[in-house]
PDB file of N, CA and C in Angstrom:
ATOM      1  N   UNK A   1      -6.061  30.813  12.315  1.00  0.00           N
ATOM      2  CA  UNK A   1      -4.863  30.003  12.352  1.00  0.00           C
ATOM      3  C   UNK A   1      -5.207  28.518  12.472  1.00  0.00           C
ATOM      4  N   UNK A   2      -6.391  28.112  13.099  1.00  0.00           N
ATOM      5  CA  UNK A   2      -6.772  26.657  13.156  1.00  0.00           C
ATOM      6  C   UNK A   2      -6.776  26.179  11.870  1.00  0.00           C
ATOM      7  N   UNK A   3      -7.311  27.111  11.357  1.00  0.00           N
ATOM      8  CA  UNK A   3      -7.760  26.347   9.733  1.00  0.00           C
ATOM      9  C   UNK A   3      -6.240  25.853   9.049  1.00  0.00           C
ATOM     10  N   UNK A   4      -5.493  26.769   8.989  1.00  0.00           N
ATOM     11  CA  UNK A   4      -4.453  26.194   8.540  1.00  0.00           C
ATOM     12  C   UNK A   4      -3.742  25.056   8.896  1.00  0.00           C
ATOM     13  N   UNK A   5      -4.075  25.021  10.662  1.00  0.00           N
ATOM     14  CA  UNK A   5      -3.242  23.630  11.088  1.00  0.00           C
ATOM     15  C   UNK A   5      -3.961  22.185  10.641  1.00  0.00           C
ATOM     16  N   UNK A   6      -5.509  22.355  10.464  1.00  0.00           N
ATOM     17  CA  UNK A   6      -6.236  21.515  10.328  1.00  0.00           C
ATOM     18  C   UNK A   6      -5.877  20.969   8.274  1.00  0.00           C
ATOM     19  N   UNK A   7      -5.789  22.297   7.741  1.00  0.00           N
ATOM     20  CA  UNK A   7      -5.638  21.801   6.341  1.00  0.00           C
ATOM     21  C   UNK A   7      -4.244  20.924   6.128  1.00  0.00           C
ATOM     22  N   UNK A   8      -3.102  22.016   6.636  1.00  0.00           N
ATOM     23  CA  UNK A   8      -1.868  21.254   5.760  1.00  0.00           C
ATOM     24  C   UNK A   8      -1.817  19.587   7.041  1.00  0.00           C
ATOM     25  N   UNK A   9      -2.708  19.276   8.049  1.00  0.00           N
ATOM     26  CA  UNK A   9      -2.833  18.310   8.725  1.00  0.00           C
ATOM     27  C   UNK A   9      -3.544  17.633   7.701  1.00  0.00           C
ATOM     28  N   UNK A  10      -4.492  17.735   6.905  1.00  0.00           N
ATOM     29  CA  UNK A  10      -5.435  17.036   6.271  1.00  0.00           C
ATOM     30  C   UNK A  10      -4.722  16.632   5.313  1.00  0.00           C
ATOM     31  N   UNK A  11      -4.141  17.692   4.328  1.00  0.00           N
ATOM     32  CA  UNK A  11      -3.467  17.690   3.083  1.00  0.00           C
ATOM     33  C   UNK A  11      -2.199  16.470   2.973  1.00  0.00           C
ATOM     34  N   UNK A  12      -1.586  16.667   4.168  1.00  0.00           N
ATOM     35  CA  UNK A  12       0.232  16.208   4.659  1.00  0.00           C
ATOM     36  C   UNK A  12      -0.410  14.268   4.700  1.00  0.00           C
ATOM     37  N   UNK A  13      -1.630  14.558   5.245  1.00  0.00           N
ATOM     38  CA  UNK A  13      -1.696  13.101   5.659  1.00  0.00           C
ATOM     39  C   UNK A  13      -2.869  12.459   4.091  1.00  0.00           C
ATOM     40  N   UNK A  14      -3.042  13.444   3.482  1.00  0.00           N
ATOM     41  CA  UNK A  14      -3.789  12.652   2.194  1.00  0.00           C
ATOM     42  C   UNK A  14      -2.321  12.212   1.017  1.00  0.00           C
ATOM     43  N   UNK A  15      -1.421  13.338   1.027  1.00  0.00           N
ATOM     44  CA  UNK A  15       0.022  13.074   0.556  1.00  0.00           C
ATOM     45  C   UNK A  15       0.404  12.041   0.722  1.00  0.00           C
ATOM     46  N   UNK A  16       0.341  11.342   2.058  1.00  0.00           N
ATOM     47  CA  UNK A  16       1.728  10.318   2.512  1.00  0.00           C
ATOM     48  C   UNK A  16       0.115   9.079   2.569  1.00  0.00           C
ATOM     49  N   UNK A  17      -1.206   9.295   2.227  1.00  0.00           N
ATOM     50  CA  UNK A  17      -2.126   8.159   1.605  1.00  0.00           C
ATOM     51  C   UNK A  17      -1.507   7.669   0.244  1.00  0.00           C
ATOM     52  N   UNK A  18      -1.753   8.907  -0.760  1.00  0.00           N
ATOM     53  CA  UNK A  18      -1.693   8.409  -2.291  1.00  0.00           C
ATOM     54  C   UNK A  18      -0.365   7.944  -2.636  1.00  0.00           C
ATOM     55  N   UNK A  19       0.462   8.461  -1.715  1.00  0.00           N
ATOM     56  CA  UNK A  19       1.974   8.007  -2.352  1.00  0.00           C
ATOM     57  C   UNK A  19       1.957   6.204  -1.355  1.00  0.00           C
ATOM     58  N   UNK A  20       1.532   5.895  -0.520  1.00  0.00           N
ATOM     59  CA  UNK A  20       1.702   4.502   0.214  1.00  0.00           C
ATOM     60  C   UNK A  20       0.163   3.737  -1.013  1.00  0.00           C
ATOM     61  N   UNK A  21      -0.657   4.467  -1.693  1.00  0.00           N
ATOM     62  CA  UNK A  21      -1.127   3.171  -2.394  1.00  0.00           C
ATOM     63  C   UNK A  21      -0.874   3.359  -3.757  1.00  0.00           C
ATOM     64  N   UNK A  22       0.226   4.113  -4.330  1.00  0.00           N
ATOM     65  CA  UNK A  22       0.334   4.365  -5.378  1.00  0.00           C
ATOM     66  C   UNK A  22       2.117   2.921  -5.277  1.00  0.00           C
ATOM     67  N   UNK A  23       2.170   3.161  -4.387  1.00  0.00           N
ATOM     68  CA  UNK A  23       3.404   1.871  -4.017  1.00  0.00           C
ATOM     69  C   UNK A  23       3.325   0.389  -3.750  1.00  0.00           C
ATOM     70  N   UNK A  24       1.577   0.437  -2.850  1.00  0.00           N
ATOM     71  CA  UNK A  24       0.683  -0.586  -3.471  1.00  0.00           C
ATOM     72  C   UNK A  24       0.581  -1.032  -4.840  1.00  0.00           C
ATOM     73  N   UNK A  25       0.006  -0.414  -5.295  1.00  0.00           N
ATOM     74  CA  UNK A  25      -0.690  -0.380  -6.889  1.00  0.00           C
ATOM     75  C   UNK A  25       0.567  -1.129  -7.771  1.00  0.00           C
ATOM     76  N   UNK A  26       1.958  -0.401  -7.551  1.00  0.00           N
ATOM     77  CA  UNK A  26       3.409  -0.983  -8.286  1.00  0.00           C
ATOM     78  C   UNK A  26       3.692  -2.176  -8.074  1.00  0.00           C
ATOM     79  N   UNK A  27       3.878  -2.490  -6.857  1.00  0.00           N
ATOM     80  CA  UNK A  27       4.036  -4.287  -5.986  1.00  0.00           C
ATOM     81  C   UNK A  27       2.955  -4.917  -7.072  1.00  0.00           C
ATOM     82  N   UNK A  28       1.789  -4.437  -6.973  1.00  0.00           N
ATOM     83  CA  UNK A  28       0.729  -5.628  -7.464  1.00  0.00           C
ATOM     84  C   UNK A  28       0.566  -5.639  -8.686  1.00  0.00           C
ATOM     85  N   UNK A  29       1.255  -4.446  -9.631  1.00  0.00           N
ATOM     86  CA  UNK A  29       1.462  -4.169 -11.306  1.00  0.00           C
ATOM     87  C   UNK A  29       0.057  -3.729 -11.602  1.00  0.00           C
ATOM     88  N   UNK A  30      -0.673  -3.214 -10.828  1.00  0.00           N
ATOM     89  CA  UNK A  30      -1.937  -2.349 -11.253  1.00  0.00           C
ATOM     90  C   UNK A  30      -2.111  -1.405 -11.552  1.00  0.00           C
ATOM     91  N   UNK A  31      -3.038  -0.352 -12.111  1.00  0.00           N
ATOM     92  CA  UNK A  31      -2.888   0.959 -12.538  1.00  0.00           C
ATOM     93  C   UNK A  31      -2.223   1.536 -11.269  1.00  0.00           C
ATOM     94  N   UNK A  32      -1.755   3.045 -11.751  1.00  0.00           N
ATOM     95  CA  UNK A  32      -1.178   3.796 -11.092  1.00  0.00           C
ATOM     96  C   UNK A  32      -1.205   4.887 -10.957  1.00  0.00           C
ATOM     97  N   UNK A  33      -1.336   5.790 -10.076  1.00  0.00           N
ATOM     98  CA  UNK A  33      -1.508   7.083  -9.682  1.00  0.00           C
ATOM     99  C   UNK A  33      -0.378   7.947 -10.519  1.00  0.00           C
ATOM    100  N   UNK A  34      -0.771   8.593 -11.453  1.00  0.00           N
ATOM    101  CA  UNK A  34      -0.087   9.830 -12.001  1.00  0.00           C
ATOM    102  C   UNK A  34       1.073  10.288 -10.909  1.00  0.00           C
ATOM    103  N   UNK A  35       2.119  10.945 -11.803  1.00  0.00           N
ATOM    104  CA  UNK A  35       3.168  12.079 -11.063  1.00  0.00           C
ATOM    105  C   UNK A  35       2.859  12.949 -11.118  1.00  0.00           C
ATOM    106  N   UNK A  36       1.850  13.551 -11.803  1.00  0.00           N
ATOM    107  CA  UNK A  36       0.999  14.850 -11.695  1.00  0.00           C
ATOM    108  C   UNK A  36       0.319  14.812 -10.373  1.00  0.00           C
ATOM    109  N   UNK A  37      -0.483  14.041  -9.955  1.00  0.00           N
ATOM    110  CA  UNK A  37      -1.322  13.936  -8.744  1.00  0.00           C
ATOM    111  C   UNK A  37      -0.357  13.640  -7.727  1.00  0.00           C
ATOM    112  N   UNK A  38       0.809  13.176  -7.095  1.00  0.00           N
ATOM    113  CA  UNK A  38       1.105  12.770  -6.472  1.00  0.00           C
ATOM    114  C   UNK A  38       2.402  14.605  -6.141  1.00  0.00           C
ATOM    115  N   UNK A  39       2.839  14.958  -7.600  1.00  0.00           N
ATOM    116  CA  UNK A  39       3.479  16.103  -6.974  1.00  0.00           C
ATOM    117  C   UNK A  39       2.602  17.270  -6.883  1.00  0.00           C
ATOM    118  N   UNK A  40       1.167  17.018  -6.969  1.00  0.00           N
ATOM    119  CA  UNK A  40       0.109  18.278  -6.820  1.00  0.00           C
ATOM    120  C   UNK A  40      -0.224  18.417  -5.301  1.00  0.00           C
ATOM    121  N   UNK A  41      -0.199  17.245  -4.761  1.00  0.00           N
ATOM    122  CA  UNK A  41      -0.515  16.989  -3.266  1.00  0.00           C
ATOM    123  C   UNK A  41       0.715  17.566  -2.633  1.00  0.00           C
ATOM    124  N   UNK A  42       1.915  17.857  -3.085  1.00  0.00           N
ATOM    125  CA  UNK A  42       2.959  18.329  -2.591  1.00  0.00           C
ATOM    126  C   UNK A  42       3.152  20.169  -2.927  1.00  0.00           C
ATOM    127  N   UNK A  43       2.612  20.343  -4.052  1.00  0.00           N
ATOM    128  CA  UNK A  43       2.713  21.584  -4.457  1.00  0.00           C
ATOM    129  C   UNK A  43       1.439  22.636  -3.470  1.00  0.00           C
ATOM    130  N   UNK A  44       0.278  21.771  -3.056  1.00  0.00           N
ATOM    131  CA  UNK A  44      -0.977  22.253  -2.427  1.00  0.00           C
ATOM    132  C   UNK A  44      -0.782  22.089  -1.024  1.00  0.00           C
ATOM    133  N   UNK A  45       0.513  21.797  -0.501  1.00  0.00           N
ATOM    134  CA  UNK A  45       0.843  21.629   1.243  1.00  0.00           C
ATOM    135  C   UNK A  45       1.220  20.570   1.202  1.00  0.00           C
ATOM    136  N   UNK A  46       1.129  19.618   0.743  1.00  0.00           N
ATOM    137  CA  UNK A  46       1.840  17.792   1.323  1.00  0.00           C
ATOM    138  C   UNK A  46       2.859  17.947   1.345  1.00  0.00           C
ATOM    139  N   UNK A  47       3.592  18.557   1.030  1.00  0.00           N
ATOM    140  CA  UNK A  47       5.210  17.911   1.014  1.00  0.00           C
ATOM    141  C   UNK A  47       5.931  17.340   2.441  1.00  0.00           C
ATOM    142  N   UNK A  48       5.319  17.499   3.185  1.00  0.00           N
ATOM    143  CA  UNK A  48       6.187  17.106   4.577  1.00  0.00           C
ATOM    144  C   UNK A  48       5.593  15.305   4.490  1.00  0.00           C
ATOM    145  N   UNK A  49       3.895  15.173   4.321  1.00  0.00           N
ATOM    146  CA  UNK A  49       4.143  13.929   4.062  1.00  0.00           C
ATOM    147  C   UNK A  49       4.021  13.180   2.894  1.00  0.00           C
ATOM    148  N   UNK A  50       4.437  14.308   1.879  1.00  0.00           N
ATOM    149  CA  UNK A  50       5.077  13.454   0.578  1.00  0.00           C
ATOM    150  C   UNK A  50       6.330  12.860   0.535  1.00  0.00           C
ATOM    151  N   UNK A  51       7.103  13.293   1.469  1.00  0.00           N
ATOM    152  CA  UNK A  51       8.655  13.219   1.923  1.00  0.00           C
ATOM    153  C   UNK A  51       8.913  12.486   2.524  1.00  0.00           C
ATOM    154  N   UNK A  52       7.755  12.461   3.655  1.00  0.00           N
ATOM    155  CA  UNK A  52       7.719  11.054   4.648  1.00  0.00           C
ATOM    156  C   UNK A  52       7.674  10.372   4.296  1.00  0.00           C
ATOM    157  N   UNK A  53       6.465   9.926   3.445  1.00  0.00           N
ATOM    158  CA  UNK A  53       5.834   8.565   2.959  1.00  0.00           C
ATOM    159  C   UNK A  53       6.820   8.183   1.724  1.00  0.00           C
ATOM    160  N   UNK A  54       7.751   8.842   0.733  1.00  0.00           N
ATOM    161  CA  UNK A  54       9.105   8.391  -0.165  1.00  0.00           C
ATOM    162  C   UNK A  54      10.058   7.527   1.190  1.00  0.00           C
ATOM    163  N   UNK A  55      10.065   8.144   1.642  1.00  0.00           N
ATOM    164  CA  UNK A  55      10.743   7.572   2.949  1.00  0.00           C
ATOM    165  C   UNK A  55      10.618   6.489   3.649  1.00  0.00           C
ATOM    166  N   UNK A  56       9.433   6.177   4.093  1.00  0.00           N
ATOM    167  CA  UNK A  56       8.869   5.177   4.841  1.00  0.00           C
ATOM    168  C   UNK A  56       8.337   4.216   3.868  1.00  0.00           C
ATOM    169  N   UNK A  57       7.733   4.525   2.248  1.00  0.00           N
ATOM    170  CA  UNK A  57       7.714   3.391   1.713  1.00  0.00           C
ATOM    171  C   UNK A  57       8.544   3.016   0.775  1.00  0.00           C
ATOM    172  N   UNK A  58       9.677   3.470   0.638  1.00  0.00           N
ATOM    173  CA  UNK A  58      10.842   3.520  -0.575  1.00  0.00           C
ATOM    174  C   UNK A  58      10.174   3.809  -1.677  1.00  0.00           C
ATOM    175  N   UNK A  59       9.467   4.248  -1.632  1.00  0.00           N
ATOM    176  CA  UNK A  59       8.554   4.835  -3.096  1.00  0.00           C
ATOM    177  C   UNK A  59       9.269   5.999  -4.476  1.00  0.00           C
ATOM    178  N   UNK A  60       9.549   6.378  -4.989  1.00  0.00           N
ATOM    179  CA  UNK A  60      10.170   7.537  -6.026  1.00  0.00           C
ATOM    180  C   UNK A  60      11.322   7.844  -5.612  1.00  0.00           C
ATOM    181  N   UNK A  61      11.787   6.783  -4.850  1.00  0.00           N
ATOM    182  CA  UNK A  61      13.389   7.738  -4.130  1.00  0.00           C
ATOM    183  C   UNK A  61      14.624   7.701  -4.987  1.00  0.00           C
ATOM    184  N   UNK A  62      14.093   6.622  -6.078  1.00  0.00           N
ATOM    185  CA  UNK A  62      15.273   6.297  -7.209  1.00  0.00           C
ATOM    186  C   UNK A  62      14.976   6.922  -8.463  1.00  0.00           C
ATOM    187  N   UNK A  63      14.156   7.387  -8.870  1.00  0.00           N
ATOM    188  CA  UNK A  63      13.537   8.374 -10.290  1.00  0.00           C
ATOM    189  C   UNK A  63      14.098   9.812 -10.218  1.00  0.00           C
ATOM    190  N   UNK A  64      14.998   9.624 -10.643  1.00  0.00           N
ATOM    191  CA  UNK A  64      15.287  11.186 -10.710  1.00  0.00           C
ATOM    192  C   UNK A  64      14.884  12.372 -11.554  1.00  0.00           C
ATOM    193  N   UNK A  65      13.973  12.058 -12.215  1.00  0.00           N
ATOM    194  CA  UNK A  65      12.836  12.661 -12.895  1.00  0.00           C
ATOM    195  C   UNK A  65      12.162  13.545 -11.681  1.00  0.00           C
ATOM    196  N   UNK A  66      11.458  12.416 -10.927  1.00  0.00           N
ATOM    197  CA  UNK A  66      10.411  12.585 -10.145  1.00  0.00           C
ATOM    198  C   UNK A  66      11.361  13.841  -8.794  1.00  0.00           C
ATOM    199  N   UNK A  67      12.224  13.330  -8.435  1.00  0.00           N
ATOM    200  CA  UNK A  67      13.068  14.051  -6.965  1.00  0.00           C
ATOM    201  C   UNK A  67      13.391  15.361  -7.671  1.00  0.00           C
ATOM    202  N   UNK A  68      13.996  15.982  -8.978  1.00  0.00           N
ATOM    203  CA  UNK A  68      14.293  17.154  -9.073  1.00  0.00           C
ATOM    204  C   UNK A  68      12.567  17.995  -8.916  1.00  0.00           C
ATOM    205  N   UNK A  69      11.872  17.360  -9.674  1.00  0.00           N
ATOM    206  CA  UNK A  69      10.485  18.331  -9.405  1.00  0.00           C
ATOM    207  C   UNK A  69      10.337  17.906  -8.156  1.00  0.00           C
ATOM    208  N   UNK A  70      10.191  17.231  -6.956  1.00  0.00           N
ATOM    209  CA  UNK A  70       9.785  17.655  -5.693  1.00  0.00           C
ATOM    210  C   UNK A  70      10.663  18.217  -5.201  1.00  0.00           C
ATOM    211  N   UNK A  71      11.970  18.058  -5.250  1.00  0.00           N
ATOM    212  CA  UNK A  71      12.606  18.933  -4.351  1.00  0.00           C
ATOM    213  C   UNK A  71      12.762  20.498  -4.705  1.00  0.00           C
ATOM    214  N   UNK A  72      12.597  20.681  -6.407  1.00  0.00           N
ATOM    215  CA  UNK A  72      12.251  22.018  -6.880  1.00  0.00           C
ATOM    216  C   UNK A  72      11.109  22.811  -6.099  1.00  0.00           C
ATOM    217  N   UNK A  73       9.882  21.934  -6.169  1.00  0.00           N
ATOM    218  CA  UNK A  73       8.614  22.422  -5.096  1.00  0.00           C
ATOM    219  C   UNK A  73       9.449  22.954  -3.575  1.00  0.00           C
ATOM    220  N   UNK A  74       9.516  21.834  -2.748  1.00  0.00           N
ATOM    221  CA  UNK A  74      10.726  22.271  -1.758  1.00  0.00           C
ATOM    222  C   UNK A  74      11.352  23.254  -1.329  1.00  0.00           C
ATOM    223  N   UNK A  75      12.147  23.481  -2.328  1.00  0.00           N
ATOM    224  CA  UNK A  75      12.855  24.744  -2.658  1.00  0.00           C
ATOM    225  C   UNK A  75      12.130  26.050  -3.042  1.00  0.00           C
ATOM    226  N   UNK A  76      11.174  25.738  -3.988  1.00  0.00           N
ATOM    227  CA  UNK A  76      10.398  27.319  -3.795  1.00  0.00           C
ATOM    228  C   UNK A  76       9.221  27.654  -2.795  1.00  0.00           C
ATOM    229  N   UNK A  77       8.510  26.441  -2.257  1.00  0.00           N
ATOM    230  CA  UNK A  77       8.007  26.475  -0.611  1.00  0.00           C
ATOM    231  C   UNK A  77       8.834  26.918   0.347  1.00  0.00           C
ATOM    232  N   UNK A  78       9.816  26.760   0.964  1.00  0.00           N
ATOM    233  CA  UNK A  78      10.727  27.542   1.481  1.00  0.00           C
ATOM    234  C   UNK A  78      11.391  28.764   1.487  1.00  0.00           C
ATOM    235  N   UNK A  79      11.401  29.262   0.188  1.00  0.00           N
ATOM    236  CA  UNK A  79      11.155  30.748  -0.655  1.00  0.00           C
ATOM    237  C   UNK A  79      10.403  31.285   0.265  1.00  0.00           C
ATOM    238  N   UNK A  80       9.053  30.921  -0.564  1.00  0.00           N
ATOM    239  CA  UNK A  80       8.092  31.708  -0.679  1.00  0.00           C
ATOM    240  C   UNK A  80       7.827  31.872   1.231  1.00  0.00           C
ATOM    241  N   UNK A  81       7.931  30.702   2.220  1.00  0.00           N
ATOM    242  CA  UNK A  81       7.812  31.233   3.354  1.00  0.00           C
ATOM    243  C   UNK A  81       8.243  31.655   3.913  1.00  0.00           C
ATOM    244  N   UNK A  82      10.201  31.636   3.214  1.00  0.00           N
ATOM    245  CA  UNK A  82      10.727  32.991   4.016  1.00  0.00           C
ATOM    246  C   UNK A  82      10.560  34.206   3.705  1.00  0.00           C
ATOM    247  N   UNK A  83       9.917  34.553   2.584  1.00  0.00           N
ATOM    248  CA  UNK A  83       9.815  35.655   2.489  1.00  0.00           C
ATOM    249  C   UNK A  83       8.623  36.586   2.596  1.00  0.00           C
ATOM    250  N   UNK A  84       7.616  35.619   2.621  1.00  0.00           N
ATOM    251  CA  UNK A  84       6.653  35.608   3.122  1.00  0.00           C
ATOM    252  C   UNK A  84       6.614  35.924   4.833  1.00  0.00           C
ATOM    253  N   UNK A  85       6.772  35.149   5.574  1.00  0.00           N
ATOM    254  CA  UNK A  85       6.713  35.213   6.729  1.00  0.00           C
ATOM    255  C   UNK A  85       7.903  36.024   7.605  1.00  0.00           C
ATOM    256  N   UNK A  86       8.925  35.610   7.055  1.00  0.00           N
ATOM    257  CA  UNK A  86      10.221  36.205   7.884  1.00  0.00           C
ATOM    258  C   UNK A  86      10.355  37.977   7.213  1.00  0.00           C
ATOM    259  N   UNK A  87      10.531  37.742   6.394  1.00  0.00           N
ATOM    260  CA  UNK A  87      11.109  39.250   5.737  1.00  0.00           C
ATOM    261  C   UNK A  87       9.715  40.431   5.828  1.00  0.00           C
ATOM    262  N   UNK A  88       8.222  39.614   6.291  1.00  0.00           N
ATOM    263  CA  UNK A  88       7.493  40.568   5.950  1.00  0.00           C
ATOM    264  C   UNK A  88       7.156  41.394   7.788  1.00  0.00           C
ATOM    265  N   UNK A  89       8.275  40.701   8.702  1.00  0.00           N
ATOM    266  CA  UNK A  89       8.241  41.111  10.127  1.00  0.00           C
ATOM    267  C   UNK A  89       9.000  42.693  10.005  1.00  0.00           C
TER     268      UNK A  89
END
């Protein structure tokens, strides 16, 4: 069970990295971190601080491109752990 707290700890906080310098990168008109990479970190455990860091840096909160695929992720992460975890008691 450690391992898990330690990963989606690792994962959650590399999420809410790439999305705060991928918001960098925009301010300064420099290359930019893919929406592939940024909703992969969310699909692989980030989403709590992929969510944060939209949040805390106003980052993708207006693309509605970008919000139906994370909140789609969202939505089937929540699935999958209720049914996973709850229904398999």
């Amino acid at each position: 069970m450690s391992f898990l707290i330690w990963y989606f700890t690792l994962i959650n906080l590399v999420a809410f990295s790439i999305i705060g310098v991928d918001k960098k990168f925009a301010v300064e008109q420099k290359w930019r971190i893919s929406e592939r990479l940024l909703l992969l970190a969310s699909v692989i455990g980030g989403t709590i601080g992929s969510g944060l860091a939209m949040l805390f840096f106003r980052h993708k909160t207006s693309k509605m491109s970008f919000l139906w695929k994370f909140f789609l992720i969202v939505f089937l992460q929540v699935f999958v752990v209720y049914f996973y975890v709850i229904k398999s008691k």
